[in-house]
C-alpha atoms as a PDB file:
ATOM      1  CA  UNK A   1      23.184 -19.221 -43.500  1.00  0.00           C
ATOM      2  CA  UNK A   2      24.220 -15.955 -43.663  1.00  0.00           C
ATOM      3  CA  UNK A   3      24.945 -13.259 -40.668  1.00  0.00           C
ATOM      4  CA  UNK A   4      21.906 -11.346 -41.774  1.00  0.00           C
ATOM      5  CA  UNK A   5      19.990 -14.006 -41.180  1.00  0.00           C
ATOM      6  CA  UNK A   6      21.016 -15.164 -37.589  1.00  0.00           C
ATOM      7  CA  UNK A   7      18.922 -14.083 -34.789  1.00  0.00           C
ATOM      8  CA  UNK A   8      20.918 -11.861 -31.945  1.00  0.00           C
ATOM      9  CA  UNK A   9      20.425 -13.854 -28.678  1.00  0.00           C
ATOM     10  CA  UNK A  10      20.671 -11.443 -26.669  1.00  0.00           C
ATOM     11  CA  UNK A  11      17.760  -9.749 -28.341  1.00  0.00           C
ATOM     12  CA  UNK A  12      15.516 -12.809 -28.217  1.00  0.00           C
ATOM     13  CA  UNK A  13      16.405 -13.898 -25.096  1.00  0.00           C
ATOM     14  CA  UNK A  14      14.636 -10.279 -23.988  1.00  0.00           C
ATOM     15  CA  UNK A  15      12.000 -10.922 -26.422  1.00  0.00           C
ATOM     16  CA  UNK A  16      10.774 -14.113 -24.149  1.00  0.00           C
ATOM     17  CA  UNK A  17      11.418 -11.886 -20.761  1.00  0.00           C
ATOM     18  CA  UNK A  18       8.614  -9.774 -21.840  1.00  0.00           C
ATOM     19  CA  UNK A  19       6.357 -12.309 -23.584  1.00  0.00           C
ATOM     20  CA  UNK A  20       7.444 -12.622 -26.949  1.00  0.00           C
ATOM     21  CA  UNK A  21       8.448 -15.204 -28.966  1.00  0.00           C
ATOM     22  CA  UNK A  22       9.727 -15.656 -32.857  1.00  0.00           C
ATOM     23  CA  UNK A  23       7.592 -17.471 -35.511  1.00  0.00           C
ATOM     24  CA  UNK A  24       8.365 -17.553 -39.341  1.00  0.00           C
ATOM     25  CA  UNK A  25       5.851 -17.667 -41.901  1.00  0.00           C
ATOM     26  CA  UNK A  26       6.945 -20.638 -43.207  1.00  0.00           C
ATOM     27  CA  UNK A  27      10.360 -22.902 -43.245  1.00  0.00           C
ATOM     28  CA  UNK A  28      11.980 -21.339 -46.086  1.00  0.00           C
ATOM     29  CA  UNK A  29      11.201 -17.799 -44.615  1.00  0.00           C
ATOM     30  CA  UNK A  30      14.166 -15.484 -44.426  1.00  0.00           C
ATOM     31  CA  UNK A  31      12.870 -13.377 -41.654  1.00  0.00           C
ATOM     32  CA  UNK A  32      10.693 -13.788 -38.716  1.00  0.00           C
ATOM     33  CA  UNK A  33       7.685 -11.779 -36.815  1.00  0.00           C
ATOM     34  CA  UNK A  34       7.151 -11.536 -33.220  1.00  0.00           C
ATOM     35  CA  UNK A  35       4.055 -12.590 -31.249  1.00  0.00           C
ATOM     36  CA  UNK A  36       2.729 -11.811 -28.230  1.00  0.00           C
ATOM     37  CA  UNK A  37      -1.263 -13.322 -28.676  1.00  0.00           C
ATOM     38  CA  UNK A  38      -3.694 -11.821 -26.354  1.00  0.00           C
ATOM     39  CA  UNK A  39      -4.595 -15.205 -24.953  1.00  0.00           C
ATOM     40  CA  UNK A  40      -1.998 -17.142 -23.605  1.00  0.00           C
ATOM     41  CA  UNK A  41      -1.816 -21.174 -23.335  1.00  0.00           C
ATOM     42  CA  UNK A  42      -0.374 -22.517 -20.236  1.00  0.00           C
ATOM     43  CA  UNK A  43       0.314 -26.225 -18.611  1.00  0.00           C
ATOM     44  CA  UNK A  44      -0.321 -25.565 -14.552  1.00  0.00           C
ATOM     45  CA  UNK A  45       1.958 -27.957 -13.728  1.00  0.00           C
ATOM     46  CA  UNK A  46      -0.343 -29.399 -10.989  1.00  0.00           C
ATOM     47  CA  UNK A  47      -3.082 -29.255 -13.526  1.00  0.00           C
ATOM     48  CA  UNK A  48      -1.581 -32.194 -16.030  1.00  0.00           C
ATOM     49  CA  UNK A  49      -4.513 -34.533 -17.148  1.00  0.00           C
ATOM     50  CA  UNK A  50      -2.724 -38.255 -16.569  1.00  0.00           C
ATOM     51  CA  UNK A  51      -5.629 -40.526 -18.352  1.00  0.00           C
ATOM     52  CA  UNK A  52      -5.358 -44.101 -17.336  1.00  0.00           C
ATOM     53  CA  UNK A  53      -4.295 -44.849 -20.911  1.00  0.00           C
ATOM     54  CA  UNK A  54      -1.299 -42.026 -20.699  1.00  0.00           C
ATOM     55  CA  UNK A  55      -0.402 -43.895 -17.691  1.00  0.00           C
ATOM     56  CA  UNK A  56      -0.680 -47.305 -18.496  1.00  0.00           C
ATOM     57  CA  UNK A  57       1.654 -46.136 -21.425  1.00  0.00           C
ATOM     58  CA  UNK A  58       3.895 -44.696 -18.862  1.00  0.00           C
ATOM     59  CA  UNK A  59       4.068 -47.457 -16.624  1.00  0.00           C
ATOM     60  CA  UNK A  60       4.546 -50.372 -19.381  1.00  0.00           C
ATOM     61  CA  UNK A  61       8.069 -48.618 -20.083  1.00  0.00           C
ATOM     62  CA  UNK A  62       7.125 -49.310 -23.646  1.00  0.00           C
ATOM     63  CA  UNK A  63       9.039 -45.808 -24.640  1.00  0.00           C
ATOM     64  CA  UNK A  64      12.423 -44.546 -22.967  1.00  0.00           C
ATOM     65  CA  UNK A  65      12.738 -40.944 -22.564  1.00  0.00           C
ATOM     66  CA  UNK A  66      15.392 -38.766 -22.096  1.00  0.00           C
ATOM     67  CA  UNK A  67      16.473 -35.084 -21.721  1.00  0.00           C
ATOM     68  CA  UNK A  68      18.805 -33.263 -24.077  1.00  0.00           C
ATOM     69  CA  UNK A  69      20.509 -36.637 -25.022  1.00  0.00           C
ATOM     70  CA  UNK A  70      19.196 -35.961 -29.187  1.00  0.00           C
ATOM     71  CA  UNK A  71      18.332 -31.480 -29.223  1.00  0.00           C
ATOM     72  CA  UNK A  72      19.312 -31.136 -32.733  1.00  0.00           C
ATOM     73  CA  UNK A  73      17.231 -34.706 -33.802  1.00  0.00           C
ATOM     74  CA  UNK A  74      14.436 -33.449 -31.877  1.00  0.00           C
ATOM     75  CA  UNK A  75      14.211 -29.880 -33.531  1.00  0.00           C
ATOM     76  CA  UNK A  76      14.727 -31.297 -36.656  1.00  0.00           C
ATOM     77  CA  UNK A  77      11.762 -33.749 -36.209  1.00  0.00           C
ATOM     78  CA  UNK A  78      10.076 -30.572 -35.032  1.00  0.00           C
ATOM     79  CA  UNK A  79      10.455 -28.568 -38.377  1.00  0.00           C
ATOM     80  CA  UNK A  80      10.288 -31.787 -40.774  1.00  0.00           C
ATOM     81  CA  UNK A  81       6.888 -31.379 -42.925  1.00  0.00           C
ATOM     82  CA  UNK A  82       4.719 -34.732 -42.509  1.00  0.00           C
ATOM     83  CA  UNK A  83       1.014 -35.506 -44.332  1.00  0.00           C
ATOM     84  CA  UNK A  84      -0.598 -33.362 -42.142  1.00  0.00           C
ATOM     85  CA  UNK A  85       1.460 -30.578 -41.528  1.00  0.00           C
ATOM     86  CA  UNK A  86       3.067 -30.009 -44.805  1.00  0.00           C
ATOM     87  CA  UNK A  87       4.961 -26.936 -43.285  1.00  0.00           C
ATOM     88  CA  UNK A  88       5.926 -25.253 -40.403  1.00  0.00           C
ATOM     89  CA  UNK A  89       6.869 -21.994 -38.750  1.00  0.00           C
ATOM     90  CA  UNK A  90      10.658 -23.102 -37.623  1.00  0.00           C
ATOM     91  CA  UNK A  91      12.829 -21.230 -40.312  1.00  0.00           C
ATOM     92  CA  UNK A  92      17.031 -21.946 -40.387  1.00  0.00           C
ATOM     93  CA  UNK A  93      17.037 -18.470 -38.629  1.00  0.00           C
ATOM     94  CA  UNK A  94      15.093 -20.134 -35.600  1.00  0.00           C
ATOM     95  CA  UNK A  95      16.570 -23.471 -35.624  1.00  0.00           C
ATOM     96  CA  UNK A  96      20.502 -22.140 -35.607  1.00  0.00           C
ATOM     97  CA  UNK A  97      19.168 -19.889 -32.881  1.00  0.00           C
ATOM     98  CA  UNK A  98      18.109 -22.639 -30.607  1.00  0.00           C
ATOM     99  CA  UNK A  99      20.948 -24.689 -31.303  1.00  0.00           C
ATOM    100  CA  UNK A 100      23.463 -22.050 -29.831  1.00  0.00           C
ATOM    101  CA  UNK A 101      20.720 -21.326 -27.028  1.00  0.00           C
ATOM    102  CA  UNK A 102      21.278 -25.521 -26.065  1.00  0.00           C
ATOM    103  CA  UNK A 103      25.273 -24.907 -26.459  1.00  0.00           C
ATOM    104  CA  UNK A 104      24.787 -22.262 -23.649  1.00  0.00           C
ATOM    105  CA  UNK A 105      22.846 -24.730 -21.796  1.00  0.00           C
ATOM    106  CA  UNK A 106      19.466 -22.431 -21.979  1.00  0.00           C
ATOM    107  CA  UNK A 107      17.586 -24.801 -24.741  1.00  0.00           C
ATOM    108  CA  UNK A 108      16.374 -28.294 -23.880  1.00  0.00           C
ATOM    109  CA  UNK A 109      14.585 -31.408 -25.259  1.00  0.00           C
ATOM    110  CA  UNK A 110      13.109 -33.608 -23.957  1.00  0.00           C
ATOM    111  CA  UNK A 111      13.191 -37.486 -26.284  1.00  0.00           C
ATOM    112  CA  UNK A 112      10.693 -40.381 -26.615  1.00  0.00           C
ATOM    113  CA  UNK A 113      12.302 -43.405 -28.095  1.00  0.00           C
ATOM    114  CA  UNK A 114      10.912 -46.844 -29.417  1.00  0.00           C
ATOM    115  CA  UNK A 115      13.168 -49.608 -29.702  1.00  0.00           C
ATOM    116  CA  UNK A 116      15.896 -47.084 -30.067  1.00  0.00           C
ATOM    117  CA  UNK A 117      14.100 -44.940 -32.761  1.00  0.00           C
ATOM    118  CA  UNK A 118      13.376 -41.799 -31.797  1.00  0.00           C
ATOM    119  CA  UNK A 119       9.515 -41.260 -32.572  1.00  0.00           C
ATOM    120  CA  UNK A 120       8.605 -38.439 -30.839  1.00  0.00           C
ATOM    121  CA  UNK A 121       9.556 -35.245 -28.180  1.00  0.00           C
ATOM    122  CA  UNK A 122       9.353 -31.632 -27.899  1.00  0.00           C
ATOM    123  CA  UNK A 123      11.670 -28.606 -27.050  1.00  0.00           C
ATOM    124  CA  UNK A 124      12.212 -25.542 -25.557  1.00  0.00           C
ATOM    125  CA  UNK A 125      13.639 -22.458 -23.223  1.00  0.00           C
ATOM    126  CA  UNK A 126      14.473 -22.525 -19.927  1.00  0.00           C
ATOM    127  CA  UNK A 127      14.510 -19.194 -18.063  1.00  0.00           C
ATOM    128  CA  UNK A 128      14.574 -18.646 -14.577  1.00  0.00           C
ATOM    129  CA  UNK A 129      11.401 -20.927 -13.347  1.00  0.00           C
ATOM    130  CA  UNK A 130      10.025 -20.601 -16.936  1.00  0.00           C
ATOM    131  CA  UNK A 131       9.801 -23.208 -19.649  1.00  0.00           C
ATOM    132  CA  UNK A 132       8.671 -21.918 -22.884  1.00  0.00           C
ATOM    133  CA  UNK A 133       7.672 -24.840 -25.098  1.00  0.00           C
ATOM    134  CA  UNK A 134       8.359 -24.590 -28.630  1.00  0.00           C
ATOM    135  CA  UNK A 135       7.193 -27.296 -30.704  1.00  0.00           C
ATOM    136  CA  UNK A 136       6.513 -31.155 -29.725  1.00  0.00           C
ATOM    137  CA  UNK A 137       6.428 -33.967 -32.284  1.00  0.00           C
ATOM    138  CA  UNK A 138       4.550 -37.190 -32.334  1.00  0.00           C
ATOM    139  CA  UNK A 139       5.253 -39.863 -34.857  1.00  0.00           C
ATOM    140  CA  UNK A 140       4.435 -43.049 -32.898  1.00  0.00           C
ATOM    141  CA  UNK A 141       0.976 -43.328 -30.380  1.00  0.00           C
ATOM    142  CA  UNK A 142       1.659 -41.172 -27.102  1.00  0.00           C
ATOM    143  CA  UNK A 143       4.769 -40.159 -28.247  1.00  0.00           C
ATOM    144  CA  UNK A 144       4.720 -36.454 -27.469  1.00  0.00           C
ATOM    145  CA  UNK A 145       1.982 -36.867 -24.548  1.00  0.00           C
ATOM    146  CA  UNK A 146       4.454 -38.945 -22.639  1.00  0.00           C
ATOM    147  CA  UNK A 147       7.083 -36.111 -23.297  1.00  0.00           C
ATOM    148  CA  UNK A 148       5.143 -33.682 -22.109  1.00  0.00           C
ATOM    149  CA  UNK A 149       4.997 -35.447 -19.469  1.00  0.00           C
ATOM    150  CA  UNK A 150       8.020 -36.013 -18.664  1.00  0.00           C
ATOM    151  CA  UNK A 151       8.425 -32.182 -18.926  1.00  0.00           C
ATOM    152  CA  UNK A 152       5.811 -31.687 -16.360  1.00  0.00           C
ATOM    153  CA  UNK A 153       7.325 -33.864 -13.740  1.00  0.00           C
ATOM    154  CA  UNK A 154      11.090 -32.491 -14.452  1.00  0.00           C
ATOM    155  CA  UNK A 155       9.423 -28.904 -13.973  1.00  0.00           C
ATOM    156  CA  UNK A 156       7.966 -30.323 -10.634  1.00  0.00           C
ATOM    157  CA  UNK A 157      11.165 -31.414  -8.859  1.00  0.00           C
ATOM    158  CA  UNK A 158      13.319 -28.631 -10.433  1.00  0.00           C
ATOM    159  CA  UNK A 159      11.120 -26.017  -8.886  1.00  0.00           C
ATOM    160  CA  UNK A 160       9.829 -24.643 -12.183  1.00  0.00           C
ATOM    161  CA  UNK A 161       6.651 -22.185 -11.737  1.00  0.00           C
ATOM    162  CA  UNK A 162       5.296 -21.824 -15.291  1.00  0.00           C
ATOM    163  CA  UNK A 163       5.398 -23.424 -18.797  1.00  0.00           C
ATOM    164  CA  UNK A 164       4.248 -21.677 -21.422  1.00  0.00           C
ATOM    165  CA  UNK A 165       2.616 -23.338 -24.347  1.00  0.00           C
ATOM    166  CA  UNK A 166       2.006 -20.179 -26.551  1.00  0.00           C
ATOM    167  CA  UNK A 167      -1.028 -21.066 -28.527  1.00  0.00           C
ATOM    168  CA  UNK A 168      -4.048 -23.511 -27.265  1.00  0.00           C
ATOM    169  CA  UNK A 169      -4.954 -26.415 -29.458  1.00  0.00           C
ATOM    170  CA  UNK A 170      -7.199 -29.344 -29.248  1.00  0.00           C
ATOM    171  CA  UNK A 171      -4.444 -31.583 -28.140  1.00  0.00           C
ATOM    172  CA  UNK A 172      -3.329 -29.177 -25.520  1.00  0.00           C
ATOM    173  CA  UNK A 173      -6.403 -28.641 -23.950  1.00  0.00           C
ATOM    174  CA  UNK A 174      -6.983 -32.544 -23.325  1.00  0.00           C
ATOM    175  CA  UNK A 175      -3.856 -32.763 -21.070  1.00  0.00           C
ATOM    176  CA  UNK A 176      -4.690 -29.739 -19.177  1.00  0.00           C
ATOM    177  CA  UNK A 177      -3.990 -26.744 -20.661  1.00  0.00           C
ATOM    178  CA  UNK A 178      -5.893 -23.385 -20.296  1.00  0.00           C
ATOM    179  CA  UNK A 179      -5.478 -20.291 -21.858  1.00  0.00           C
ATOM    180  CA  UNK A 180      -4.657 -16.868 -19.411  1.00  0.00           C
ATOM    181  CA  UNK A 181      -4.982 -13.012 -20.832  1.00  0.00           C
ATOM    182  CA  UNK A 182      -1.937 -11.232 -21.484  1.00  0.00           C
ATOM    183  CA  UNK A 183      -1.886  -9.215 -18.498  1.00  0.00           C
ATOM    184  CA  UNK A 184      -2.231 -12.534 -16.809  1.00  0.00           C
ATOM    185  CA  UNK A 185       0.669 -14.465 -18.386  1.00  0.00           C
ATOM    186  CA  UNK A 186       2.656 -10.692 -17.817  1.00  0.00           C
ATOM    187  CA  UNK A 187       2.018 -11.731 -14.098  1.00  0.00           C
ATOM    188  CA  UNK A 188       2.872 -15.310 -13.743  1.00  0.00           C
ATOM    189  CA  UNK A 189       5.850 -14.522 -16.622  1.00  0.00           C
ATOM    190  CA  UNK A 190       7.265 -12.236 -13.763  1.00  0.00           C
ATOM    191  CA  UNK A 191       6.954 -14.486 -10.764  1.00  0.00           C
ATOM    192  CA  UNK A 192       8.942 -17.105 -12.875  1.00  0.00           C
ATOM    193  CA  UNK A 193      11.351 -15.054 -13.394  1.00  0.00           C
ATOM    194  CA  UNK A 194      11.917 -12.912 -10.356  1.00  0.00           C
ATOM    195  CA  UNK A 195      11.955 -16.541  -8.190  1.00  0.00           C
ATOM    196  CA  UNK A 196       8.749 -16.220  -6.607  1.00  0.00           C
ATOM    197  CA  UNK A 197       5.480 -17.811  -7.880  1.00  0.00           C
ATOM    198  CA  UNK A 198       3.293 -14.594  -7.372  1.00  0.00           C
ATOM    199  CA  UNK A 199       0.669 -14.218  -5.398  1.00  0.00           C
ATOM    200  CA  UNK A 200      -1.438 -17.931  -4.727  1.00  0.00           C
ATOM    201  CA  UNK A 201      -4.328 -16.820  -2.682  1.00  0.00           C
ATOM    202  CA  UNK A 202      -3.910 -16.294   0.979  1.00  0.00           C
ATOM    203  CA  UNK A 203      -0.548 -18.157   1.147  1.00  0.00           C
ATOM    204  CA  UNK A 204       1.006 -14.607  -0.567  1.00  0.00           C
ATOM    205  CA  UNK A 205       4.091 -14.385  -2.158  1.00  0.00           C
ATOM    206  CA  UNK A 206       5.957 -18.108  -2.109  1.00  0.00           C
ATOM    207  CA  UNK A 207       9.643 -18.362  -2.727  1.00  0.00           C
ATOM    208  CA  UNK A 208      11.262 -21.773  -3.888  1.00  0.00           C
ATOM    209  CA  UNK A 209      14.676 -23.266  -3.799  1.00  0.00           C
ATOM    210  CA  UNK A 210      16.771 -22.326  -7.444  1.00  0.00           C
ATOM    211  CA  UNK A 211      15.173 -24.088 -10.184  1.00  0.00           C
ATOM    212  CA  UNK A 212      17.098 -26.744 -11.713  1.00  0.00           C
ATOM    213  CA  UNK A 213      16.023 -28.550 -15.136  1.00  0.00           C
ATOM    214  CA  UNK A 214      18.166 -31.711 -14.049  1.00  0.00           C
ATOM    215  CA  UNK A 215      17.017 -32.227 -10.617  1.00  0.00           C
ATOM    216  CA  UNK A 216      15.301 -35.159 -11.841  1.00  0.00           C
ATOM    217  CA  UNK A 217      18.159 -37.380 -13.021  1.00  0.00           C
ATOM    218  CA  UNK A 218      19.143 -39.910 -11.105  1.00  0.00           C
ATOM    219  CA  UNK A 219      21.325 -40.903  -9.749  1.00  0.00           C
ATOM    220  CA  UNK A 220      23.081 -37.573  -9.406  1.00  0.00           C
ATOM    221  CA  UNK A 221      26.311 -36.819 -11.211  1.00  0.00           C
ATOM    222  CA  UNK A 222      29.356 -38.348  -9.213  1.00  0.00           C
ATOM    223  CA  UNK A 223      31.318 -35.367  -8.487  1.00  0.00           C
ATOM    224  CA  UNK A 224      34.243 -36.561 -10.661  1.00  0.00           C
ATOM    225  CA  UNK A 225      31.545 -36.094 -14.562  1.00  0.00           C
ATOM    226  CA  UNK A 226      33.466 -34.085 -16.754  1.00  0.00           C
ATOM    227  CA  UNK A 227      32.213 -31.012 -17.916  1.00  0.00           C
ATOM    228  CA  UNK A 228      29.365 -31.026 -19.795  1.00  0.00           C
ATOM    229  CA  UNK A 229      28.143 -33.634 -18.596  1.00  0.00           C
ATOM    230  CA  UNK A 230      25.234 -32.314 -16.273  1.00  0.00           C
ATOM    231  CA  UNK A 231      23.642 -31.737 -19.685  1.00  0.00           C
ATOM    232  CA  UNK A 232      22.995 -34.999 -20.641  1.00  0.00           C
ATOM    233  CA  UNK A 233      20.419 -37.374 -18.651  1.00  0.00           C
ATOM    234  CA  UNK A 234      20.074 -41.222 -18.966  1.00  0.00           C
ATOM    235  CA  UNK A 235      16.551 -42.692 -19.820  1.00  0.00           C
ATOM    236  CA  UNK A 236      14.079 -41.172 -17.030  1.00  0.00           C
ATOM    237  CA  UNK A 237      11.156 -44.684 -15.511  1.00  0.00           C
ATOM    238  CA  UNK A 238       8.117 -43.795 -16.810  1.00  0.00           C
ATOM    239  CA  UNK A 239       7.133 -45.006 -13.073  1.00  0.00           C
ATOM    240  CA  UNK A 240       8.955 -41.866 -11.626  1.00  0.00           C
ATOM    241  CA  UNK A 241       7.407 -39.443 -14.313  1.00  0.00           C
ATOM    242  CA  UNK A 242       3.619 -40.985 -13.369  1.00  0.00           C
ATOM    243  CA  UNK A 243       4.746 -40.568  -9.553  1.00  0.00           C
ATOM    244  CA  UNK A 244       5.864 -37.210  -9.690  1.00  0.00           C
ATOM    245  CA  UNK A 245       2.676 -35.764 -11.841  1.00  0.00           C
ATOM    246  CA  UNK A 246       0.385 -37.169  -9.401  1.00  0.00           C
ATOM    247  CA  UNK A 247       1.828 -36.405  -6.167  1.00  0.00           C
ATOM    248  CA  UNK A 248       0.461 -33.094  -5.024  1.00  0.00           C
ATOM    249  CA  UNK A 249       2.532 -30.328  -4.876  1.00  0.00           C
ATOM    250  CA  UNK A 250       3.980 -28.672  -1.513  1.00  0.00           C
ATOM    251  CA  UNK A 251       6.060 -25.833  -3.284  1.00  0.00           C
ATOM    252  CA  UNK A 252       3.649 -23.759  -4.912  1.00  0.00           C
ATOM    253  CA  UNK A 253       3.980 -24.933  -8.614  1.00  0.00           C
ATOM    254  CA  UNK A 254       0.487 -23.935 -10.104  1.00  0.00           C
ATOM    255  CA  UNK A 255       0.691 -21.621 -12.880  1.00  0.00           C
ATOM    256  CA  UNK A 256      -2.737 -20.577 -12.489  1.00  0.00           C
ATOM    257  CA  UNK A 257      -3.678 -17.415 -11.029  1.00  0.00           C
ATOM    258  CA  UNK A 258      -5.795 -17.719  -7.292  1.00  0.00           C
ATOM    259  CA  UNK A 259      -8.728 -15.901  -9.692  1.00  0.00           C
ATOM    260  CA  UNK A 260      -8.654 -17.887 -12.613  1.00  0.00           C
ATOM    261  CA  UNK A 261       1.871 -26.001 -31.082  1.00  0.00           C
ATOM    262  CA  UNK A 262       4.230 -23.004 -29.594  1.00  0.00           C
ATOM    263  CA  UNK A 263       4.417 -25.995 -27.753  1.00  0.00           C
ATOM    264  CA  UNK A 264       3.199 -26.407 -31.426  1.00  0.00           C
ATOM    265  CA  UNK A 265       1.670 -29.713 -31.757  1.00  0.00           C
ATOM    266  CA  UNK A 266       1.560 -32.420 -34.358  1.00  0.00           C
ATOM    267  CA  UNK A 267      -1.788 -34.275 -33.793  1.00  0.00           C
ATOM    268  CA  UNK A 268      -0.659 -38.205 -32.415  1.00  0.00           C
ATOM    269  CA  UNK A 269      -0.939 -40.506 -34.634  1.00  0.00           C
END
C-alpha cells in the first residue's frame, strides 16, 4: 500500500473525538469519506438484552472467547465478503490503520472460538471511556452476540461509559440498542471522554475510577509478565460475562441520556 494511501492517525484519532468515523465505498476503494449520521446507535451498557437462549449459550461454555488474542484474524473476518454480504466498507487504507491503532494498544477485538476455530467476533477503538465498535462477524450461531457480549461486560468492570455502534440495524436493536440524535451522542461522546458520565438525572455529574479495557482478565498479570503482555487475555467463562451483564450497575454506566454494522453486522447464521 502506498503512503498516499495510509490514513494519518493522528487525524483520525480526532476524527472519532468529535464523532466521526471513516467508511470506504467499497473494499477495493482507494480513499475513504467521513460520517457523522444524524442518528446515532448506541449499546447502554446496562441496557444489553441477555435472552435465555444468549445465555444458555453463554453458560454451556460451548464457545471460548477472548480479547485481542487474534486482532488481525478478526478484522480480516470482518472485511472478508460472504453470500450475503458480498462486500464491505473496510478498504486496505482502514484495515492498516487499525492494525497500527492495536500496535499502540488503542484497537481491540474481542474473539469467539469453536473447537479452536475462530467463527466469529468484532472490533474496535478504545478512547477514554469510549468504545467505538467497528464491525462484528458471525459465522457460527451466536457467534458475534456472545462477543458483544463479552464487550458489554469488559466495558462494565473497566469503567467504560459509552459504546458506540454507529449505525442501527435489525440485529442491533434486538440486543438493546437505541439510536440518540447527534447533539445527543455530542453529549455522552464528551462525558466519555472528559471521565465523567454526564449528567444522569438528579445524581449530577458522576466521576469513575480510570477505565481499563483489561480489568476483566483474570487472574491479574503477576507483576513479573513481560511487556506486552497486558494486551493479551486468556479465554474469559461465559459464566462471568452472563454475571457481569446482569448485575446492576453502581458506577453510573448507562449511556442513555436521563431524557431519553459500524458495529457493522453480519446477520447470524
Amino acid at each position: 500500500m502506498s503512503e498516499a494511501q495510509q490514513l494519518d492517525l493522528d487525524t483520525l484519532l480526532r476524527a472519532y473525538a468529535i464523532g466521526w468515523f471513516p467508511m470506504a465505498d467499497s473494499r477495493d476503494a482507494d480513499g475513504v469519506h467521513w460520517v457523522q449520521p444524524k442518528e446515532r446507535a448506541i449499546m447502554p451498557l446496562d441496557g444489553f438484552h441477555l435472552a435465555k437462549s444468549l445465555r444458555k449459550t453463554l453458560v454451556s461454555e460451548r464457545y471460548m472467547t477472548t480479547a485481542d488474542r487474534a486482532f488481525d484474524a478478526v478484522l480480516d473476518l470482518c472485511a472478508e465478503s460472504a453470500d450475503d454480504r458480498p462486500d464491505t466498507w473496510i478498504n486496505p487504507g482502514i484495515a492498516d490503520a487499525m492494525r497500527r491503532l492495536h500496535r499502540l494498544g488503542l484497537a481491540h477485538s474481542i474473539e469467539t472460538w469453536e473447537e479452536g476455530r475462530l467463527v466469529g467476533g468484532l472490533y474496535g477503538l478504545a478512547l477514554g471511556r469510549a468504545f467505538f465498535g467497528e464491525s462484528m462477524v458471525s459465522r457460527a450461531t451466536d457467534a458475534s452476540k456472545v462477543a458483544l457480549a463479552h464487550l458489554v461486560a469488559r466495558m462494565k468492570v473497566g469503567h467504560f461509559t459509552l459504546l458506540d455502534c454507529q449505525f442501527q440495524t435489525p440485529h442491533l436493536a434486538s440486543l438493546g440498542a437505541v439510536e440518540v440524535s447527534a447533539a445527543d451522542y455530542s453529549v455522552l461522546l464528551d462525558g466519555a471522554l472528559s471521565g465523567t458520565t454526564g449528567s444522569l438525572g438528579s445524581a449530577g455529574v458522576v466521576s469513575l475510577p480510570p477505565p481499563d479495557f483489561f480489568a476483566f482478565d483474570v487472574p491479574p498479570l503477576p507483576a513479573e509478565a513481560p511487556p506486552g503482555a497486558a494486551s493479551v487475555s486468556g479465554p474469559t467463562s461465559g459464566w462471568r460475562i452472563t454475571q457481569a451483564l446482569v448485575q446492576t450497575s453502581q458506577t453510573g454506566c448507562s449511556t442513555v441520556l436521563s431524557d431519553g454494522d459500524s458495529l457493522n453486522s453480519q446477520p447470524e447464521k
